[in-house]
Protein backbone atom coordinates (compact mmCIF):
# COMPACT_ATOMS: atom_id res chain seq x y z
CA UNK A 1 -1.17 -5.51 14.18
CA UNK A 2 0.45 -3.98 15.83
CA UNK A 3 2.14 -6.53 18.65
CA UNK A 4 4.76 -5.92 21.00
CA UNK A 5 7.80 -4.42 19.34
CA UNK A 6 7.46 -5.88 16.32
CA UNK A 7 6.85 -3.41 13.32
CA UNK A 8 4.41 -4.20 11.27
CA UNK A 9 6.46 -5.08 8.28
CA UNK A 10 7.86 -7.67 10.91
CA UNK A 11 5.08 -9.04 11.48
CA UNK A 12 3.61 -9.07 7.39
CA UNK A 13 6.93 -10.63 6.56
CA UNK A 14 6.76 -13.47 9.29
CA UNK A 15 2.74 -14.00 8.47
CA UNK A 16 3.56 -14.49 4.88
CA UNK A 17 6.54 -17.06 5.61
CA UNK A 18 3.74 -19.08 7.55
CA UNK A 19 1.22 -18.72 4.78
CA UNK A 20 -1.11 -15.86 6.31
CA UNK A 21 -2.59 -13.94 2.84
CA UNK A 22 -1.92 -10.22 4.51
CA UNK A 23 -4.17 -7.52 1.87
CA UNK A 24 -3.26 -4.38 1.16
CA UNK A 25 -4.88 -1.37 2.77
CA UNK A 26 -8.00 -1.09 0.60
CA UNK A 27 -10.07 2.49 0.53
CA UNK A 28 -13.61 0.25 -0.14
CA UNK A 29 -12.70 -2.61 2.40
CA UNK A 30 -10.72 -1.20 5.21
CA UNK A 31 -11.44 -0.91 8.55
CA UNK A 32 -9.81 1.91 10.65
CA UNK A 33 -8.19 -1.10 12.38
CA UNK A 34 -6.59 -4.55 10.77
CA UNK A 35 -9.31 -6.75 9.80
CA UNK A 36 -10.33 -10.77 8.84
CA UNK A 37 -11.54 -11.73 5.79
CA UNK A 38 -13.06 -14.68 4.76
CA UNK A 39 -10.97 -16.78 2.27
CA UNK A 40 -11.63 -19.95 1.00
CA UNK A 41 -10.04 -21.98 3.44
CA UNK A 42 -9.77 -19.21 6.50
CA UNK A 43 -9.22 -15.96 6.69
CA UNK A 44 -6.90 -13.22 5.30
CA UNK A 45 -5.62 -9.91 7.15
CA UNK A 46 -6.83 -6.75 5.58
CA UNK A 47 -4.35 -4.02 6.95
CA UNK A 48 -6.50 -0.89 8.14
CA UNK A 49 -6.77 2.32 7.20
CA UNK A 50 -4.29 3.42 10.74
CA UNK A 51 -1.26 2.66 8.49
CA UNK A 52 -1.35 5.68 6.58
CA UNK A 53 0.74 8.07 7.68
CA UNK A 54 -1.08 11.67 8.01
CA UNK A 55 -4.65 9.73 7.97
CA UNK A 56 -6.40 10.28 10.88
CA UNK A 57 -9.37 8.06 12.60
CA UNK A 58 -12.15 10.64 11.48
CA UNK A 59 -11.14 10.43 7.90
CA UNK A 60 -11.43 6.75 8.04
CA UNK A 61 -15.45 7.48 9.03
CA UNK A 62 -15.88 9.25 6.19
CA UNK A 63 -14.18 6.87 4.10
CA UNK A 64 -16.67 4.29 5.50
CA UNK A 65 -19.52 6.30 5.75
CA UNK A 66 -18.66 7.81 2.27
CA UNK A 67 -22.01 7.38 -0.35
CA UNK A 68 -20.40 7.20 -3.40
CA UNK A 69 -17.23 4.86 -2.89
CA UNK A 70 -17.45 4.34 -7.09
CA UNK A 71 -14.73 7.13 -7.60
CA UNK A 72 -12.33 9.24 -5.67
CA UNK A 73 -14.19 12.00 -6.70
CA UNK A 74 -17.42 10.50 -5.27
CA UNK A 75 -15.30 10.05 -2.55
CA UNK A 76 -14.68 13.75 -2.66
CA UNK A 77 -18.05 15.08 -2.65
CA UNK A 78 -19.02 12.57 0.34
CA UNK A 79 -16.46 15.11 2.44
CA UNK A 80 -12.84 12.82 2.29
CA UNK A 81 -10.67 16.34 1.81
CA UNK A 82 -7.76 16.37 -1.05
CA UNK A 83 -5.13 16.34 1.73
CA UNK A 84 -6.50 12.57 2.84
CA UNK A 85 -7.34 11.58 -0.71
CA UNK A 86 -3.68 12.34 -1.85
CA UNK A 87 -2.22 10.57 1.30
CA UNK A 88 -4.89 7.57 0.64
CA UNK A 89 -3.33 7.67 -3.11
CA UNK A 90 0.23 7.99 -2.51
CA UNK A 91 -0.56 4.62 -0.06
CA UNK A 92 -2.01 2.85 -2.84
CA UNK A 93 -5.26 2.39 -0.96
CA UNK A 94 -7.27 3.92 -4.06
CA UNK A 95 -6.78 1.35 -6.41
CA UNK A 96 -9.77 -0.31 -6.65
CA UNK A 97 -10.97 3.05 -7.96
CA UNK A 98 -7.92 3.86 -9.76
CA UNK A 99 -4.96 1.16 -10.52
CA UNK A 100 -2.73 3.43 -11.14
CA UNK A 101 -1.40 5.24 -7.91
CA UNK A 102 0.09 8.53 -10.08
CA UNK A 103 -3.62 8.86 -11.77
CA UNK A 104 -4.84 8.13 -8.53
CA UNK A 105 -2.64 11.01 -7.20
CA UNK A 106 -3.95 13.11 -10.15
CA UNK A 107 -7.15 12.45 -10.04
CA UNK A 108 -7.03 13.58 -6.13
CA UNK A 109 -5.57 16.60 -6.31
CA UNK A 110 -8.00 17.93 -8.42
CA UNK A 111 -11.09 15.70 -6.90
CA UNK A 112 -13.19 19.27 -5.21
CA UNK A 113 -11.69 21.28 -7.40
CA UNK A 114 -14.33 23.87 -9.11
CA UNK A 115 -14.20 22.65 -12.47
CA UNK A 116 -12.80 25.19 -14.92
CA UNK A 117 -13.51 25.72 -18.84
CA UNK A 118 -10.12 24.70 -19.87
CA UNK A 119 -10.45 21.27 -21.85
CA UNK A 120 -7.97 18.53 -20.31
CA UNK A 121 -7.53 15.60 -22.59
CA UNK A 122 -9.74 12.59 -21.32
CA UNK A 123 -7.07 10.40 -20.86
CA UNK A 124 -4.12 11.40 -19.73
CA UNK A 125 -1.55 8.67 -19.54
CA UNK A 126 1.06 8.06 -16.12
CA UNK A 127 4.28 5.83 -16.38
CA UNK A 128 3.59 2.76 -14.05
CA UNK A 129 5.19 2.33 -11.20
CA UNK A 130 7.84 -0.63 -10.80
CA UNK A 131 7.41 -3.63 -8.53
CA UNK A 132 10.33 -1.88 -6.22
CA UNK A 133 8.52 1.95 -6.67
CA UNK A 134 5.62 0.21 -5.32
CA UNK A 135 6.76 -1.09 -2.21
CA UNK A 136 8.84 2.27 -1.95
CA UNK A 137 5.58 4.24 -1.77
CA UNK A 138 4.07 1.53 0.65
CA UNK A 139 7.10 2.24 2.68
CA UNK A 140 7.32 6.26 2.42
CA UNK A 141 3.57 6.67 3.36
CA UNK A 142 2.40 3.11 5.34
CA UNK A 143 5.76 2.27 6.86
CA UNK A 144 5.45 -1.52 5.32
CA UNK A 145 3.85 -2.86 1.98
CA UNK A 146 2.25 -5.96 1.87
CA UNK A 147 3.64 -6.31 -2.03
CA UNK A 148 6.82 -7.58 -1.08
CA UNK A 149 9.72 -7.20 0.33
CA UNK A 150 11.84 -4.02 -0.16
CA UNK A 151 14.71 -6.30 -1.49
CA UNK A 152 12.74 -8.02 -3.71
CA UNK A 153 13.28 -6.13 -6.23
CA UNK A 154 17.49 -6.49 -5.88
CA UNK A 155 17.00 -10.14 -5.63
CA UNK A 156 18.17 -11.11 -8.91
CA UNK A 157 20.98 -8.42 -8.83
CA UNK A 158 22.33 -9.24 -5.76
CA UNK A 159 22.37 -12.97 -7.25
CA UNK A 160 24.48 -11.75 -10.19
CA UNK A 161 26.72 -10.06 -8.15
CA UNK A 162 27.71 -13.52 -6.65
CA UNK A 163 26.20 -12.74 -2.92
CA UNK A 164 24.46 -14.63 -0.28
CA UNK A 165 20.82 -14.17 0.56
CA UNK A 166 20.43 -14.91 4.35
CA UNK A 167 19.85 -18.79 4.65
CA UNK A 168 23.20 -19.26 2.17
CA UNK A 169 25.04 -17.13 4.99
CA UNK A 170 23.95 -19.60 7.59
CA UNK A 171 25.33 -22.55 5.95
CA UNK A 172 28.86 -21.78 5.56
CA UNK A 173 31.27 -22.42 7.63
CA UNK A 174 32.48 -20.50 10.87
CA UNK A 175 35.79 -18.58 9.62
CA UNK A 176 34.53 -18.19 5.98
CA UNK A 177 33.66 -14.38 4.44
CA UNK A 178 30.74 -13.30 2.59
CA UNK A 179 29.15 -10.77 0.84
């Protein structure tokens, strides 16, 4: 990914309509570059670490390259800055080290931070994000989301509402309307 013209939420879309598993950008198992993975019966494309907007190609080597990949603030002290951490966060690309991209956002702005005396409570607790905030934050910092759709979320909506999703529209007839 990328081919052609085709964006790569094109191209996600059309893989997953053929029944190509397409991963999410993935902090401990992303390549710079889209990768293969094994699956049980073929492979799976693991979208690289390119796809984040503001990431660049030597940040990616010290992703990889990182020694302590257990945290993002071992991630931190292996030299990934705050800037790239909060960009890697805000992509959702942190959360096999934090599920939760606002704790993950958190937890990177303050990942080289000289710790201070004041006590912050060990916990703190983030509302989660919603199925369509997800793939908004895929969108604002990747430029596609592997997640879904970005009216996926409208689906059932849209349904109420009484209009047609796009192979409804096809089967009607040449002079009727829609919505």
């Amino acid at each position: 990914l990328p081919m052609g013209f085709y964006s790569a939420s094109t191209l996600i879309e059309d893989s997953k309509r053929h029944g190509i598993e397409v991963r999410p950008i993935d902090v401990t198992k992303s390549e710079w570059l889209c990768t293969l993975e094994p699956t049980g019966n073929g492979f799976a494309v693991r979208m690289g670490l390119r796809f984040v907007k503001g990431l660049n190609e030597l940040v990616s080597v010290k992703v990889r390259e990182a020694h302590d990949t257990s945290s993002i603030e071992g991630l931190a002290r292996s030299g990934v800055d705050e800037r790239s951490l909060r960009l890697l966060a805000e992509a959702g690309a942190l959360a096999p080290l934090e599920p939760s991209r606002r704790a993950a956002l958190w937890k990177a702005r303050g990942a080289d931070a000289m710790p201070l005396a004041l006590e912050e409570p060990a916990q703190l607790s983030f509302a989660e994000l919603t199925p369509g905030q997800h793939i908004s934050w895929d969108y604002e910092r990747t430029a596609h989301s592997t997640r879904g759709h970005p009216v996926a979320p409208l689906r059932n909506e849209l349904r109420r509402r009484g209009w047609l999703n796009s192979k409804e529209v096809h089967t009607l007839r040449h002079d009727a309307s829609a919505r």
